[in-house]
Protein backbone atom coordinates (compact mmCIF):
# COMPACT_ATOMS: atom_id res chain seq x y z
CA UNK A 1 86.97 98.14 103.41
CA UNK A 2 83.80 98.87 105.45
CA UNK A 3 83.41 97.08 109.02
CA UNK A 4 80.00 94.68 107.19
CA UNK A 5 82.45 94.01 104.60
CA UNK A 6 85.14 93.01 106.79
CA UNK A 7 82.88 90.77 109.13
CA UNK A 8 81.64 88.89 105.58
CA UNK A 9 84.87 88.90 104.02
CA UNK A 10 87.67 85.43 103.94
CA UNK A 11 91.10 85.89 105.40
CA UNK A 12 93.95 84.05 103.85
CA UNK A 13 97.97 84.39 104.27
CA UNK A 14 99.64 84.65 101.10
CA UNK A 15 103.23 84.37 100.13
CA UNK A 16 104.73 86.99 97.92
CA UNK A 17 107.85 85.29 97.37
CA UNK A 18 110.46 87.90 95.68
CA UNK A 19 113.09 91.01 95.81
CA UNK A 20 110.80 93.78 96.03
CA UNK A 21 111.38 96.69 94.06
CA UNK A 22 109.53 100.44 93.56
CA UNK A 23 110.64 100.15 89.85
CA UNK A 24 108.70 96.95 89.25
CA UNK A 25 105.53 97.62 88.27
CA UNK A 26 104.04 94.03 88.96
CA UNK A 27 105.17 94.99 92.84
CA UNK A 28 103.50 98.30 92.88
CA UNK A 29 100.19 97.18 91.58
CA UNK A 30 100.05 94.39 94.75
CA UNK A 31 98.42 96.78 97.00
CA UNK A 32 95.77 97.62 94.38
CA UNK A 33 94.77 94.56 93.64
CA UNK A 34 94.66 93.49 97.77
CA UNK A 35 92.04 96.03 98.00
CA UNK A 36 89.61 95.39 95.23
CA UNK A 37 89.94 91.31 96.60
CA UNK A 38 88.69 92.49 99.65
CA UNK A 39 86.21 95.36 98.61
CA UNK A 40 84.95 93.34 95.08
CA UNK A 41 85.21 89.66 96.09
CA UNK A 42 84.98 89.67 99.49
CA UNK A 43 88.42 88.12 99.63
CA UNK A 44 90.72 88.59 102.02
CA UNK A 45 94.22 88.31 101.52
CA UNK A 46 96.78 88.82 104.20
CA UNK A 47 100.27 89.79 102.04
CA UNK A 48 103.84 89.29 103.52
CA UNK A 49 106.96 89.96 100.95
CA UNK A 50 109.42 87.21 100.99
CA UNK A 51 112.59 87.71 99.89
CA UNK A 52 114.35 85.35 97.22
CA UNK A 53 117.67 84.92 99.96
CA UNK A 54 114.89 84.53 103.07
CA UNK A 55 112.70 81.73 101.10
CA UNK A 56 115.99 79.74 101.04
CA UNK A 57 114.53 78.48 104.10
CA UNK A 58 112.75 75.29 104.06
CA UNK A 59 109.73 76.63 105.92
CA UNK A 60 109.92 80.03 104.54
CA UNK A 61 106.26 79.71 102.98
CA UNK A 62 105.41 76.75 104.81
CA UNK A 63 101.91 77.54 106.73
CA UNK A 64 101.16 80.20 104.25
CA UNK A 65 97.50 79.11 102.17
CA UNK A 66 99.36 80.30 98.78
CA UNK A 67 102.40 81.33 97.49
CA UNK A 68 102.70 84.21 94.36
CA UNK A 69 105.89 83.95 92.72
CA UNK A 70 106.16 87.29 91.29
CA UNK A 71 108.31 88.89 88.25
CA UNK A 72 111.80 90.73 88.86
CA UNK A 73 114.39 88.16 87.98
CA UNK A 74 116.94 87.63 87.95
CA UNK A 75 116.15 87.22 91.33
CA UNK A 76 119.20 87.23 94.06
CA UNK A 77 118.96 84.05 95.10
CA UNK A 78 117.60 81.05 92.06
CA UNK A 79 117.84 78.61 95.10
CA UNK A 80 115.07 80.38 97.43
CA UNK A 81 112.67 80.91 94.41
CA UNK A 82 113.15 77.38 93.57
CA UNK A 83 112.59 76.12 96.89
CA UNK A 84 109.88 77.78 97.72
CA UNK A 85 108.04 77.04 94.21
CA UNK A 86 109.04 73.08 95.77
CA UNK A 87 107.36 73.52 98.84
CA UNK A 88 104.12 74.74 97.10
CA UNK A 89 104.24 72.03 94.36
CA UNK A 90 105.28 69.64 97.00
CA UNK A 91 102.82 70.41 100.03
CA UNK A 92 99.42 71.49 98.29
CA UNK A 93 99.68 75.18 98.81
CA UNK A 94 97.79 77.19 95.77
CA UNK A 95 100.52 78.73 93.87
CA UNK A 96 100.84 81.32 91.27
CA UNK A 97 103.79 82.42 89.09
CA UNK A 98 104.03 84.98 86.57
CA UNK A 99 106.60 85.74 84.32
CA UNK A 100 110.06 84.94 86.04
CA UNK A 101 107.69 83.05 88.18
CA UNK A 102 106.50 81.10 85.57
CA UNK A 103 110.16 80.30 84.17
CA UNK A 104 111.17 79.02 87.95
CA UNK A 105 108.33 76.91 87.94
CA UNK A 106 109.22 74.70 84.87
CA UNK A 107 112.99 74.95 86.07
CA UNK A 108 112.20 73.86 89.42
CA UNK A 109 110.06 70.96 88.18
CA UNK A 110 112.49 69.92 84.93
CA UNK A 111 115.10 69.45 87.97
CA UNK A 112 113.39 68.21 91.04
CA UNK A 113 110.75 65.80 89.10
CA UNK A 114 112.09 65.29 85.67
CA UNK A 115 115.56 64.52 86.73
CA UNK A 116 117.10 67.13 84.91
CA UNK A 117 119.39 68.25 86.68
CA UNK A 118 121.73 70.52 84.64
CA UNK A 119 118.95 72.38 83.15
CA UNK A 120 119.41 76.41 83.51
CA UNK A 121 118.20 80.04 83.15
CA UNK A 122 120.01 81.63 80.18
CA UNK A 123 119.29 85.28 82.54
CA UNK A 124 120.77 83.15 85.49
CA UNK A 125 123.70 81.22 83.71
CA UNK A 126 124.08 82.36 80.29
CA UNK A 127 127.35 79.86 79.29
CA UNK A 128 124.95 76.48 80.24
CA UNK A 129 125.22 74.00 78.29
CA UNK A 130 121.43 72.83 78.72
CA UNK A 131 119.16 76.07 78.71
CA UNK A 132 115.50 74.89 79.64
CA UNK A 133 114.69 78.80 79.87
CA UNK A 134 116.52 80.75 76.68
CA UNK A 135 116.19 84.16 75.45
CA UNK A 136 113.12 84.68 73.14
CA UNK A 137 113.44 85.08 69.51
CA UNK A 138 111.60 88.32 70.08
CA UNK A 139 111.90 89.80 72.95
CA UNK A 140 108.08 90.30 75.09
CA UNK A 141 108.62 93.13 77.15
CA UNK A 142 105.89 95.62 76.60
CA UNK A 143 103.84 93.50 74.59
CA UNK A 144 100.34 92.15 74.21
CA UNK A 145 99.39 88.77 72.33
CA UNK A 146 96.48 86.63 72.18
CA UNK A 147 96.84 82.96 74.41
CA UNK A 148 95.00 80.35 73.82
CA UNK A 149 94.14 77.75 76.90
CA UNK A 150 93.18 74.20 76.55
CA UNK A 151 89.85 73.01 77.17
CA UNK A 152 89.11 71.47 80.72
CA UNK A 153 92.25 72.88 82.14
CA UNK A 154 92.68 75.16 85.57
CA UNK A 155 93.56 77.95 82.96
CA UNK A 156 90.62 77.47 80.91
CA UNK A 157 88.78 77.58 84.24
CA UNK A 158 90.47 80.30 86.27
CA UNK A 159 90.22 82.41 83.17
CA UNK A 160 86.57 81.79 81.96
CA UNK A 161 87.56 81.01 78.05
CA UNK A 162 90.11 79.79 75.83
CA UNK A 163 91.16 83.01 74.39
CA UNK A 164 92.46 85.79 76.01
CA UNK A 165 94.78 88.78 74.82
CA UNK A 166 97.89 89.37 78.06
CA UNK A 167 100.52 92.05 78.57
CA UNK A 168 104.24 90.25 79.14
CA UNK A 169 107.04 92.23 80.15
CA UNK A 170 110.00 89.53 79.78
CA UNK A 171 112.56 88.38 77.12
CA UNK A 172 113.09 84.43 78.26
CA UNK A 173 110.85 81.17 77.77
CA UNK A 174 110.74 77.57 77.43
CA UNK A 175 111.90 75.93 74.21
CA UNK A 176 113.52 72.41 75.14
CA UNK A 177 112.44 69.41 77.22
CA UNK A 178 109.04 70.26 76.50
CA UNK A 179 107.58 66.36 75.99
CA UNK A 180 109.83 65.37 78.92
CA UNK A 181 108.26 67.73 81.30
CA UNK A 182 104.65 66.85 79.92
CA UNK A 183 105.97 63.03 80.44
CA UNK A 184 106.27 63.96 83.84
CA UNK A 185 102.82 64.90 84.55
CA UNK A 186 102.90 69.16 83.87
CA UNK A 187 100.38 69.92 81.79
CA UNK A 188 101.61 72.63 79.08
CA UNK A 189 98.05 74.65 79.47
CA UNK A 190 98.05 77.67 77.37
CA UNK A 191 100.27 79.10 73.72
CA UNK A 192 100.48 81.77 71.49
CA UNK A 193 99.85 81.91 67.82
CA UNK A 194 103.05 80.67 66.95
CA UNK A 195 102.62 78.02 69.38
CA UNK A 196 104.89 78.91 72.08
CA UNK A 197 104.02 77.73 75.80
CA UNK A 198 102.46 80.35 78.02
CA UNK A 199 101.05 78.59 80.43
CA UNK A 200 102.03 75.65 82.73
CA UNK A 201 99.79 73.83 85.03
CA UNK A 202 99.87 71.00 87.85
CA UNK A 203 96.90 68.75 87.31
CA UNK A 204 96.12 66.81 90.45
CA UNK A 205 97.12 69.77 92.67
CA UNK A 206 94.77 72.27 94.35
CA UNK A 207 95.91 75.30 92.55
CA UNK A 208 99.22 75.49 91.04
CA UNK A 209 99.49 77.68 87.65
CA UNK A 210 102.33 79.58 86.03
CA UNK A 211 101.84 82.02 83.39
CA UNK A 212 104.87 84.03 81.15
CA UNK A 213 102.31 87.07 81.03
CA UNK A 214 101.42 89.24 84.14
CA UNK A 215 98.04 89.08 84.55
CA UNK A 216 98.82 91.52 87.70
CA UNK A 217 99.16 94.27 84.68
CA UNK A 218 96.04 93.75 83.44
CA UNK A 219 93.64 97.32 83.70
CA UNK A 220 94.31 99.75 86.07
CA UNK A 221 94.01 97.21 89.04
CA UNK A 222 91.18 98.10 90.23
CA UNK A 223 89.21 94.89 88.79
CA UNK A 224 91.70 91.76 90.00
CA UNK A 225 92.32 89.36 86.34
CA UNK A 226 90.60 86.28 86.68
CA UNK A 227 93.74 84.34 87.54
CA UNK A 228 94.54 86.65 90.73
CA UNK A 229 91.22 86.31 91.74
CA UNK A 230 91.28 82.27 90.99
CA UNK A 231 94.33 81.87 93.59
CA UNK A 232 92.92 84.28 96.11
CA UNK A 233 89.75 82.01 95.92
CA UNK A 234 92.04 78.78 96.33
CA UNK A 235 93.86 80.38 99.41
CA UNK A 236 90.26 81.34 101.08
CA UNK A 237 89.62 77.39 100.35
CA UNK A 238 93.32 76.18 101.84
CA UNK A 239 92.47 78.66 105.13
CA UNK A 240 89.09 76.90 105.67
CA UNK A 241 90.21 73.28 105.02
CA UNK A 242 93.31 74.46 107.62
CA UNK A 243 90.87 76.00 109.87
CA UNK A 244 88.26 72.90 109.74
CA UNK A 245 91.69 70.73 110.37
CA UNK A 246 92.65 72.58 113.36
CA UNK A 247 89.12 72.77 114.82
C-alpha cells in the first residue's frame, strides 16, 4: 500500500479466531484479501490468528473491533470457538462466521440463549442424542448454489441483492430447532433452493452474520466479497466509536 494510501486509509484489529492451517484454503486466501481492503477500500485491517485452545480465554478477543470465525473444524477446542463467538454476540463486536463458523454460531446461540443445552455437532460428537448441526444429505464441499437473502436483512444489505450464487466447502448444517432459535430473536437470513438455511443473522447487533458458504473463496481474492468487505467496514466503525470513547 502506498504511503497517501496509508495516511487515508482506517485501521481496525480483527480477530481471526481458529487452528490455522497451510492446507486450508480459506486461511491462505486471508492475506489476499488484507491487501485489496487496504489498497481497494481504503480499509485497514490489522489481523492476529487466534487459536481455538487460546480463545478459551474470556478476553481472548475482547478489545478486538471484530472477530472472523473462520472454516477448519473440527476445530481443537469447541469451547474456545464457542466462547469467543459469545463474547462477540454478547459485547457488540462485528462478527463474521463462515462455514464451521457459521455452524458454531447457531450452536453457541441454541445453548447460551435458547436454553438448549444438550444440543451438538454431529463432526464434534457424532453419538448425541440432540444434533442441532448434522451431516448434510449431500455433502457441499466443492460446490456452488444459488442463496437467496431476505429483504431488509444485514445479508440483503452486506451483499447488495437477494440472489447470489456461493462456493461451500463443508458437509454439516442446521436441520432442527430451527423455530426455537428464530423464537429467540436469530433471524434465519438467507436459503437455498431447497430451502435449507444458509445464512444466520443477529438483528439488533452492530454486525453479527454467519454464512455456511465461504465468501473468502469467492474470485481470485483480489476483489474482497461483499460480506468481507461489510465486516471490515463495521470494524473501521467499532475502532472510531472506540477511539471517539477513549478521546
Amino acid at each position: 500500500m502506498t504511503n497517501s494510501a496509508a495516511r487515508t486509509a482506517r485501521t481496525a484489529t480483527i480477530a481471526l479466531v481458529g487452528d490455522r492451517s497451510p492446507n486450508v484454503v480459506s486461511h491462505t486466501r486471508i492475506p489476499l484479501l488484507l491487501d485489496a481492503l487496504a489498497e481497494r477500500d481504503r480499509l485497514v485491517l490489522d489481523a492476529y490468528w487466534v487459536p481455538s485452545e487460546d480463545a478459551e480465554d474470556v478476553a481472548a478477543v475482547r478489545g478486538f473491533d471484530a472477530v472472523w470465525v473462520l472454516p477448519g473444524s473440527p476445530y481443537r477446542s469447541e469451547a474456545g470457538v464457542l466462547r469467543a463467538i459469545r463474547t462477540a454476540r454478547e459485547e457488540g463486536i462485528p462478527f463474521l462466521g463462515t462455514c464451521g463458523g457459521f455452524q458454531h454460531a447457531l450452536l453457541e446461540y441454541a445453548r447460551n440463549v435458547c436454553g438448549l443445552t444438550r444440543v451438538a455437532h454431529a463432526e464434534n460428537d457424532p453419538d448425541a442424542e440432540d444434533l442441532l448441526i448434522e451431516p448434510l444429505a449431500c455433502s457441499l464441499i466443492g460446490h456452488e448454489s444459488a442463496v437467496t437473502v431476505e429483504s431488509g436483512s444485514l445479508a440483503e444489505a452486506a451483499i447488495g441483492s437477494g440472489r447470489t450464487v456461493e462456493r461451500y466447502f463443508c458437509s454439516y448444517g442446521p436441520s432442527r430447532h430451527l423455530d426455537t432459535l428464530r423464537a429467540h430473536g436469530l433471524r434465519l437470513s438467507g436459503h437455498d433452493e431447497d430451502g435449507h438455511v444458509r445464512v444466520a443473522e443477529l438483528p439488533g447487533h452492530p454486525f453479527f452474520l454467519a454464512t455456511l458458504f465461504q465468501p473468502e473463496l469467492s474470485g481470485d481474492g483480489s476483489r474482497p466479497h461483499p460480506v468481507v468487505r461489510a465486516l471490515a467496514r463495521a470494524a473501521a466503525a467499532h475502532a472510531g466509536q472506540r477511539s471517539r470513547t477513549s478521546a
